[in-house]
N, C-alpha and C. Protein backbone atom coordinates (compact mmCIF):
# COMPACT_ATOMS: atom_id res chain seq x y z
N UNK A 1 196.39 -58.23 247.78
CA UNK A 1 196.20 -58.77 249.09
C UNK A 1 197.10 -59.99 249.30
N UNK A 2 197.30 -60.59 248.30
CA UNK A 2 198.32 -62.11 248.39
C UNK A 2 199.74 -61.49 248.79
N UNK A 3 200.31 -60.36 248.55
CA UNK A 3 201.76 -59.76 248.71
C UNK A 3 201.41 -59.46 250.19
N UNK A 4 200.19 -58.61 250.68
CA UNK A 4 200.30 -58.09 252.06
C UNK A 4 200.13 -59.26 252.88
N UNK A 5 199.79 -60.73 252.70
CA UNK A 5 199.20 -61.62 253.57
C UNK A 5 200.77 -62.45 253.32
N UNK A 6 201.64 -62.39 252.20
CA UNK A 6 202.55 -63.34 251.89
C UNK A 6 203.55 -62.40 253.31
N UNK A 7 203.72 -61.15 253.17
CA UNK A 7 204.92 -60.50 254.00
C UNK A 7 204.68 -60.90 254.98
N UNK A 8 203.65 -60.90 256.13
CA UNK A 8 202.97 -61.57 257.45
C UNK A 8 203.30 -62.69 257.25
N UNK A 9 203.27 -63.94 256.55
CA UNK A 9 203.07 -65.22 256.49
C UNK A 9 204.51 -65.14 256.73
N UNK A 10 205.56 -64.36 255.90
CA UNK A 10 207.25 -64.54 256.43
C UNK A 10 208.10 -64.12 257.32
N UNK A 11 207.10 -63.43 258.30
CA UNK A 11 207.79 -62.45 259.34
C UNK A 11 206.67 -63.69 260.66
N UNK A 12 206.44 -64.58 260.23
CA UNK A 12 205.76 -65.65 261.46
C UNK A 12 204.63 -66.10 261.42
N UNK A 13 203.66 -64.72 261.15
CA UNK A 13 202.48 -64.87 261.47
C UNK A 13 201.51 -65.94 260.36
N UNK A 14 199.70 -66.48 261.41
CA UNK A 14 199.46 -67.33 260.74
C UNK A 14 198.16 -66.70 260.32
N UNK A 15 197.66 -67.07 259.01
CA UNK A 15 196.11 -66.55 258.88
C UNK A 15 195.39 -68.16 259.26
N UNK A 16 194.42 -68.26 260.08
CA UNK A 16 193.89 -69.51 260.36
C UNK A 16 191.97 -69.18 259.85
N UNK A 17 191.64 -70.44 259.38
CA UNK A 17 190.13 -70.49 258.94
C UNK A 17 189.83 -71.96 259.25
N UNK A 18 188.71 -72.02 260.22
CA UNK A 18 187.89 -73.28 260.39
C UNK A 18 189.07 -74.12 261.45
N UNK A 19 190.38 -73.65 261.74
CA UNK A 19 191.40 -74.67 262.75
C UNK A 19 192.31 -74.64 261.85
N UNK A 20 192.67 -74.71 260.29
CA UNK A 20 193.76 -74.72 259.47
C UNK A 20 194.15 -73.23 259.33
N UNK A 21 195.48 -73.54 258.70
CA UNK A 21 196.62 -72.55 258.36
C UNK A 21 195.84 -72.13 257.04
N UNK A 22 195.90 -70.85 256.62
CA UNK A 22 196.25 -70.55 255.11
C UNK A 22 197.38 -70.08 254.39
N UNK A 23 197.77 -70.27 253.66
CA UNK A 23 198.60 -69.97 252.24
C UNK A 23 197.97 -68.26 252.21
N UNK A 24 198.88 -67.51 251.65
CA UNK A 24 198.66 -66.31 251.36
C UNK A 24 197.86 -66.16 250.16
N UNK A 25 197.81 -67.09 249.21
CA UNK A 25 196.75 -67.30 248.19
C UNK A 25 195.34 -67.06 248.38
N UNK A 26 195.19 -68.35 249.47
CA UNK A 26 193.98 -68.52 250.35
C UNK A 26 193.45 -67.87 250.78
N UNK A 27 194.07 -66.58 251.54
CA UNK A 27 193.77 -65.43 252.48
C UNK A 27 193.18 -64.56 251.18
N UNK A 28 194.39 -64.39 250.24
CA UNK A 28 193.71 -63.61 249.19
C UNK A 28 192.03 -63.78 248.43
N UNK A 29 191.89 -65.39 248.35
CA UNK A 29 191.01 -65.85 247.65
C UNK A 29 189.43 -65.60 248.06
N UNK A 30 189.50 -65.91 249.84
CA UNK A 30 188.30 -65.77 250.36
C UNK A 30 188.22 -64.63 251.07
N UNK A 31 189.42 -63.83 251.29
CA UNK A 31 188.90 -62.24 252.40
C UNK A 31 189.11 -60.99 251.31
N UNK A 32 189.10 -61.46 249.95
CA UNK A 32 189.27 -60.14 248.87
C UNK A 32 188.29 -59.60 248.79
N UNK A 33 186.78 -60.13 248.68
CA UNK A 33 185.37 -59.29 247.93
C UNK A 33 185.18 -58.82 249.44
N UNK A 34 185.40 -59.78 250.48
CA UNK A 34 184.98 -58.79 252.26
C UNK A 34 186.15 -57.49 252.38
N UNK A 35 186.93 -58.12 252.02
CA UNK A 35 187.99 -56.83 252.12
C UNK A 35 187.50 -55.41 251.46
N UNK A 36 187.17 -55.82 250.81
CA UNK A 36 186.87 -55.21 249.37
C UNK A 36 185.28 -53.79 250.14
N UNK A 37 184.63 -54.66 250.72
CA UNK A 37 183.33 -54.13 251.06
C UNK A 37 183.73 -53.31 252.25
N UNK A 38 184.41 -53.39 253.08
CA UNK A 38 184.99 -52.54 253.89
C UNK A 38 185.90 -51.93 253.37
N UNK A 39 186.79 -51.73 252.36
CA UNK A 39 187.65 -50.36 251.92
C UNK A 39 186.59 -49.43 251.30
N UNK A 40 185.63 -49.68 250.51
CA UNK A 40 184.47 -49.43 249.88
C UNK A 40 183.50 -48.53 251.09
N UNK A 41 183.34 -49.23 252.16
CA UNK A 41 182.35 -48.47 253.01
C UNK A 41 183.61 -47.16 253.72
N UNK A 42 184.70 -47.54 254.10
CA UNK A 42 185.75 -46.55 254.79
C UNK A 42 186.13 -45.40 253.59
N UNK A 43 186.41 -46.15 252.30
CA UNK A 43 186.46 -44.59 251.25
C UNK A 43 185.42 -43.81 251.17
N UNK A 44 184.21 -44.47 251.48
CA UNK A 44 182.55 -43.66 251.36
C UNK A 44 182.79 -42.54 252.98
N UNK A 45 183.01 -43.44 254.26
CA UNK A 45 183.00 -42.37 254.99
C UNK A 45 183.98 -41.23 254.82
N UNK A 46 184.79 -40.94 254.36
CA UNK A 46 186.27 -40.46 254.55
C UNK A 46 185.92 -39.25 253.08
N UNK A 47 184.95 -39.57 252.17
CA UNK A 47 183.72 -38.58 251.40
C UNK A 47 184.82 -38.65 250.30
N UNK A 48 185.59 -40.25 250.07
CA UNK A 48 186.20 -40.10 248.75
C UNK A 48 184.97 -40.60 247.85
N UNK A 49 184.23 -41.16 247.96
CA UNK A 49 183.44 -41.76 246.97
C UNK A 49 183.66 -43.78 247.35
N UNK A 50 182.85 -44.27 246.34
CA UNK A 50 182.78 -46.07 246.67
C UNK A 50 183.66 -46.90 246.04
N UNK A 51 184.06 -48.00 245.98
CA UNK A 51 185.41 -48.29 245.30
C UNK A 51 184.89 -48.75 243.73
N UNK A 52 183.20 -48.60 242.93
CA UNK A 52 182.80 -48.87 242.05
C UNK A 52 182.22 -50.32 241.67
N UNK A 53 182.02 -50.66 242.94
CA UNK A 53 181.56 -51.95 243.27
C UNK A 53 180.33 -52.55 243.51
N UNK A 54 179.56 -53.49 243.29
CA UNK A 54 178.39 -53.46 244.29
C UNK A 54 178.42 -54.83 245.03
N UNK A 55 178.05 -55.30 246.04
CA UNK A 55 178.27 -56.29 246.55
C UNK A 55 177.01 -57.02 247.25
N UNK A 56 176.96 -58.49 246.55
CA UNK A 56 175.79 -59.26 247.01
C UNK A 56 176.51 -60.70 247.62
N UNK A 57 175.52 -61.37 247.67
CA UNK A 57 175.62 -62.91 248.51
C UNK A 57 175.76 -63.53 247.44
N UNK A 58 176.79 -64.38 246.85
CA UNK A 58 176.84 -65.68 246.45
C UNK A 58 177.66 -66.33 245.78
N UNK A 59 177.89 -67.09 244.57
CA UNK A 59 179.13 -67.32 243.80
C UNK A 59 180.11 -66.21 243.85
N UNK A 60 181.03 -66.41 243.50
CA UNK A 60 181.89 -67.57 243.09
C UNK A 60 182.55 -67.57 244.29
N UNK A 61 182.32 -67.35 245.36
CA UNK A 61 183.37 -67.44 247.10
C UNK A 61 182.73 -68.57 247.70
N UNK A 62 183.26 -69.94 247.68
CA UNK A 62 182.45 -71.02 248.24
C UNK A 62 182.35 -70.70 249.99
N UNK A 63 183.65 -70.00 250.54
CA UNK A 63 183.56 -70.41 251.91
C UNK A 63 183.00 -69.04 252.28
N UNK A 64 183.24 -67.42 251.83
CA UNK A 64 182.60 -66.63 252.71
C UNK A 64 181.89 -65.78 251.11
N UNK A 65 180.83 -66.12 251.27
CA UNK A 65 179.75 -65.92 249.88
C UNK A 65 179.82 -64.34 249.29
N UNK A 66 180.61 -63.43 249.73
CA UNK A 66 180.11 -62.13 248.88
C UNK A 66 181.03 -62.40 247.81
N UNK A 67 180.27 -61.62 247.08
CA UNK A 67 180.73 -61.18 245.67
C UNK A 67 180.83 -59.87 244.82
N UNK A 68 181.85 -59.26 244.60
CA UNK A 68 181.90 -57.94 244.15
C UNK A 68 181.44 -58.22 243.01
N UNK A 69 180.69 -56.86 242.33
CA UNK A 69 180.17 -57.38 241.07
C UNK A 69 180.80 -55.43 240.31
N UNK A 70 181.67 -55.71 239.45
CA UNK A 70 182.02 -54.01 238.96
C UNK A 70 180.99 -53.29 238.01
N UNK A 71 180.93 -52.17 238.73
CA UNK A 71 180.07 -51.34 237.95
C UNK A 71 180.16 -50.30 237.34
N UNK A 72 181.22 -49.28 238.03
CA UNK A 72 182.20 -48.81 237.13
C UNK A 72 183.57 -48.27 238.76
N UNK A 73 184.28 -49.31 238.48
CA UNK A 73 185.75 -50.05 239.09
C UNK A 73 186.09 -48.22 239.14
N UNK A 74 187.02 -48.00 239.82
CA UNK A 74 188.48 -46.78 239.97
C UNK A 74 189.68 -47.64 239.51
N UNK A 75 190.28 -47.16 239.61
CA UNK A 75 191.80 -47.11 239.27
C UNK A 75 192.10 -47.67 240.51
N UNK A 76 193.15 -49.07 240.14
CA UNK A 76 193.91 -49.30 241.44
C UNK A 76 194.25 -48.69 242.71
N UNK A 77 195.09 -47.52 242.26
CA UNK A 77 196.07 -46.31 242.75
C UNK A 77 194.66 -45.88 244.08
N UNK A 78 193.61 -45.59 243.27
CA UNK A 78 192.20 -45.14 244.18
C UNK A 78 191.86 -45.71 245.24
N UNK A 79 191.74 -47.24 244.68
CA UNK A 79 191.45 -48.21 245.70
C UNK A 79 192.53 -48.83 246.75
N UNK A 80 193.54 -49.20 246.20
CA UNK A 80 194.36 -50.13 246.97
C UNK A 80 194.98 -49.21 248.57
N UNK A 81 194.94 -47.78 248.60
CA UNK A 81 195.18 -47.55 249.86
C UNK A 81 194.01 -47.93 251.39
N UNK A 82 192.89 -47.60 250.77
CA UNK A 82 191.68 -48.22 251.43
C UNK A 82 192.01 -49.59 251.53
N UNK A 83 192.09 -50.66 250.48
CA UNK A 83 192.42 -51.90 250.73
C UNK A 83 193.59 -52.34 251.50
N UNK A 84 194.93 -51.81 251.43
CA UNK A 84 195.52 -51.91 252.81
C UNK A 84 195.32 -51.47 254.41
N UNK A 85 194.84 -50.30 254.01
CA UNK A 85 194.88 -49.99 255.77
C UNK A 85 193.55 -51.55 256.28
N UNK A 86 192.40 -51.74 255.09
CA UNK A 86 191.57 -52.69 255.94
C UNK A 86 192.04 -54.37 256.16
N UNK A 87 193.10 -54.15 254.94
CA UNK A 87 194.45 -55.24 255.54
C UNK A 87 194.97 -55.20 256.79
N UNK A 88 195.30 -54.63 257.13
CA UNK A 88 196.04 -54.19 258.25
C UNK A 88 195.08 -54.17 259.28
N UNK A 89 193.91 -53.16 259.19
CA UNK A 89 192.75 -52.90 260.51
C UNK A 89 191.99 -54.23 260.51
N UNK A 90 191.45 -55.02 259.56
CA UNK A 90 190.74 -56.26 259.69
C UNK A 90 191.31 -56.96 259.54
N UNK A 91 191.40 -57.84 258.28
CA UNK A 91 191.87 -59.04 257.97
C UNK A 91 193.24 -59.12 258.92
N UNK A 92 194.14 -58.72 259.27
CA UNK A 92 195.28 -59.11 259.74
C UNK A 92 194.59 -58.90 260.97
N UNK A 93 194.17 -58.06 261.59
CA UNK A 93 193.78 -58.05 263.05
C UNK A 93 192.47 -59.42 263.34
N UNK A 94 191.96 -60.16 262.53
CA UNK A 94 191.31 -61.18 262.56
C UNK A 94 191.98 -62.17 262.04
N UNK A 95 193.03 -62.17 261.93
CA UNK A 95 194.12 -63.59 261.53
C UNK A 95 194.01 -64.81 262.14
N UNK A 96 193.33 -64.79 262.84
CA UNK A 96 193.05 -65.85 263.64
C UNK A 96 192.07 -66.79 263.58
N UNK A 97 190.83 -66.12 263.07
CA UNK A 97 189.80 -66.21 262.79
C UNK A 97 189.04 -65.56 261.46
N UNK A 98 189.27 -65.96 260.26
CA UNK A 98 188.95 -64.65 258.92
C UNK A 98 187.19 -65.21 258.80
N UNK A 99 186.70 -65.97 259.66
CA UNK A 99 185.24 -65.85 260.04
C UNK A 99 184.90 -64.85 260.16
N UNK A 100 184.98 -64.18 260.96
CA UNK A 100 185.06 -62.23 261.80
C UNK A 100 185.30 -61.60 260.39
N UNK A 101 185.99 -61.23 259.45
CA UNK A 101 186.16 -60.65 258.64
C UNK A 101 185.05 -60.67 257.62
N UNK A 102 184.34 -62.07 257.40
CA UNK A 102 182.95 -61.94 257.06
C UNK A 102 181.82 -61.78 257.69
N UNK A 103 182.06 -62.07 258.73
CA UNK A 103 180.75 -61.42 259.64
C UNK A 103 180.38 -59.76 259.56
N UNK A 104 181.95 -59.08 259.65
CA UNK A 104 182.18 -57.86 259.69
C UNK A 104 181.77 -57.32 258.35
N UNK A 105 181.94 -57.87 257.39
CA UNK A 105 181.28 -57.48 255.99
C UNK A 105 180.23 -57.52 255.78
N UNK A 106 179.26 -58.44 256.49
CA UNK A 106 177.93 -58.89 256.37
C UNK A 106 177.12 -57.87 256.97
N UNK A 107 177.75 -57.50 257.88
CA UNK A 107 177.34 -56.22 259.11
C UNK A 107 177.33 -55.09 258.35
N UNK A 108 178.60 -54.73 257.24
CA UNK A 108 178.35 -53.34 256.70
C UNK A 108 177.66 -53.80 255.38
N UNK A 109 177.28 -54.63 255.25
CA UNK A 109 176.26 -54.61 254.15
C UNK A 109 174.97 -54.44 254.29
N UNK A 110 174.64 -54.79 255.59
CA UNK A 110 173.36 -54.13 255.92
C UNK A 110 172.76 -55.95 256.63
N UNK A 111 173.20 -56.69 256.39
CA UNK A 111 172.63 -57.92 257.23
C UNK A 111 172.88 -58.12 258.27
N UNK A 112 172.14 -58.90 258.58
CA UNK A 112 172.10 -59.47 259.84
C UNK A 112 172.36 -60.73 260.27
N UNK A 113 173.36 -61.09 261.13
CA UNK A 113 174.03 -62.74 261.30
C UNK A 113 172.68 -63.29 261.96
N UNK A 114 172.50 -64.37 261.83
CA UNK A 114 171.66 -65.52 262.91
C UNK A 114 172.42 -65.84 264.04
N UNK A 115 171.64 -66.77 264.78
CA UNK A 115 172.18 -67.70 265.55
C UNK A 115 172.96 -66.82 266.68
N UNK A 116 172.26 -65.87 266.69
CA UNK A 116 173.12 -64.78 268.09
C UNK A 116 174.27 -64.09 267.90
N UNK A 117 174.89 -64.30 266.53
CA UNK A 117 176.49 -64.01 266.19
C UNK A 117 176.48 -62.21 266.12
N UNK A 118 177.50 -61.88 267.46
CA UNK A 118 177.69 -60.31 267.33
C UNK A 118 178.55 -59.80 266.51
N UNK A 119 178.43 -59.15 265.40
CA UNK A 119 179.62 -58.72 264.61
C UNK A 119 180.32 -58.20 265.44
N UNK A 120 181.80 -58.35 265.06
CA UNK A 120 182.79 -58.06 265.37
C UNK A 120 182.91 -56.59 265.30
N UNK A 121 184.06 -55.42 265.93
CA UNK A 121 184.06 -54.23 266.00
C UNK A 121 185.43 -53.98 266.06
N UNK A 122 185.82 -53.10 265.15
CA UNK A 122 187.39 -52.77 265.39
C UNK A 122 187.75 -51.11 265.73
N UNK A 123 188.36 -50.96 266.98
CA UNK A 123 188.58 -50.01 267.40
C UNK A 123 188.88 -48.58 266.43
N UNK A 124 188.64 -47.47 266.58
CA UNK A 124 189.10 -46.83 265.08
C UNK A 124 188.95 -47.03 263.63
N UNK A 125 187.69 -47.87 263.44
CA UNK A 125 187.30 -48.52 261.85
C UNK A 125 185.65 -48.24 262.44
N UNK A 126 185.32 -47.03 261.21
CA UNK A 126 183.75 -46.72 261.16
C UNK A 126 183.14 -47.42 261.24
N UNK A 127 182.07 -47.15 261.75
CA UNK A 127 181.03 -47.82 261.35
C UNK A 127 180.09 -46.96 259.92
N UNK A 128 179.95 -47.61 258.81
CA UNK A 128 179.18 -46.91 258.10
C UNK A 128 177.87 -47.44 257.93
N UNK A 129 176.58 -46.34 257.63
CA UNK A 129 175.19 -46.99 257.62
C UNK A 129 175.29 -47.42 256.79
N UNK A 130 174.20 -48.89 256.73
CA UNK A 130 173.92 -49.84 255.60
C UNK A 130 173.39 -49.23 254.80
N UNK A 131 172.78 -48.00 255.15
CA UNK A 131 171.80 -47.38 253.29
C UNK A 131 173.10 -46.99 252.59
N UNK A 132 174.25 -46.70 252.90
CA UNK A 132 175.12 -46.28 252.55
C UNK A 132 175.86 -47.21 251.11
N UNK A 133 175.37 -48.26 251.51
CA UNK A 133 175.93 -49.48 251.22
C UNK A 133 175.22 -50.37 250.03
N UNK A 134 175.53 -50.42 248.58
CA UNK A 134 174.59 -51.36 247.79
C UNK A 134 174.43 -52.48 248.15
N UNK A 135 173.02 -53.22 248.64
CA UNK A 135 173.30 -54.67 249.47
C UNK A 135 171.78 -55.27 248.49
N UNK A 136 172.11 -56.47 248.84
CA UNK A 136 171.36 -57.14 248.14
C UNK A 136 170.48 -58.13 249.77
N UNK A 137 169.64 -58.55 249.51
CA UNK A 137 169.14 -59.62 251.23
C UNK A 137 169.37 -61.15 250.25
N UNK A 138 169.88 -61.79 251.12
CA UNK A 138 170.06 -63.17 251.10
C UNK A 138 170.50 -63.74 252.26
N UNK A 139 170.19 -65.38 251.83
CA UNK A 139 170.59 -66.04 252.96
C UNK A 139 171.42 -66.93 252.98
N UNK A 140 172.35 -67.21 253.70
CA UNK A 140 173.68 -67.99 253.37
C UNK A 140 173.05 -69.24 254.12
N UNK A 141 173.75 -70.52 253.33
CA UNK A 141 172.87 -71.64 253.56
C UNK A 141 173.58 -72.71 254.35
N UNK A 142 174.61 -72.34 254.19
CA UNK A 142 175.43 -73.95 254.75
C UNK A 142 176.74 -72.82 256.15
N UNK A 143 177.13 -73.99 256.93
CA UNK A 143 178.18 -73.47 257.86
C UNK A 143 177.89 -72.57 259.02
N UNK A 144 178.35 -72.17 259.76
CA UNK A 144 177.89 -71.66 261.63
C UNK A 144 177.16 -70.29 261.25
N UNK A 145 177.79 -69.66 259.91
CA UNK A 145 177.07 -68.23 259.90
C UNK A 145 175.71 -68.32 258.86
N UNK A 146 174.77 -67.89 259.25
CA UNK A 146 174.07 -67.31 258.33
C UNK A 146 173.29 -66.24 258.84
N UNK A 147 172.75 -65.52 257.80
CA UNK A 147 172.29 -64.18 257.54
C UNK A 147 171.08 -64.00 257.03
N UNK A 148 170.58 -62.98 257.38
CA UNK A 148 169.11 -62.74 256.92
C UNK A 148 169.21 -61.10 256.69
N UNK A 149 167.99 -60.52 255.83
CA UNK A 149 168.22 -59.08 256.23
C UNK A 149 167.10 -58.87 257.36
């Protein structure tokens, strides 16, 4: 994800979080395990199978809390086409805002935002059911989003 966010970052474009710029590092650091949960739910609809993942709320992502936890991983080659196109369909189409990109993860995990927040929806990107989805309920504690199941 740091190579697909670095090529954007040199052809102009900006990834922004909270009013600041990110580093392609950055982008990598906090939209990888959300990224991650949406290539995971799009390989499940598409009846390849899950990317071997399971995904809950908490360490080690200080700013957007999921966490992939491997359970038994695929092969790069498996995963990483799912992980670009949701490069491309999310995270880059929320460049503006990579808030939305966790909201949007939170949504296919089966939670639910507070505070009125409508997940986001991307034209041509499934929706898959949350039973679909290994989720854990928690509640995120600090910052504009939180979640409940």
């Amino acid at each position: 994800m740091t190579g697909l966010a670095d090529q954007k970052i040199k052809t102009g474009e900006d990834f922004l979080y909270g009013g600041g710029r990110l580093f392609a590092s950055d982008v990598a650091e906090i939209a990888l395990p959300c990224a991650l949960v949406l290539a995971d739910s799009l390989s499940r609809h598409l009846g390849m199978g899950g990317s071997g993942y399971e995904f809950e709320l908490g360490a080690p992502n200080p700013v957007f809390p999921v966490h992939a936890v491997a359970v038994e991983p695929r092969g790069f080659m498996e995963v990483a086409p799912f992980l670009a196109e949701v490069f491309e369909s999310a995270v880059f189409h929320f460049r503006h805002d990579l808030a939305q990109v966790y909201a949007l993860a939170a949504n296919y995990m089966g939670l639910v935002l507070e505070d009125g927040i409508e997940p986001p929806t991307i034209p041509g990107v499934p929706t898959v059911a949350s039973v679909m989805m290994e989720s854990h309920a928690g509640i995120m504690g600090s910052g504009t989003l939180g979640m409940s199941r």
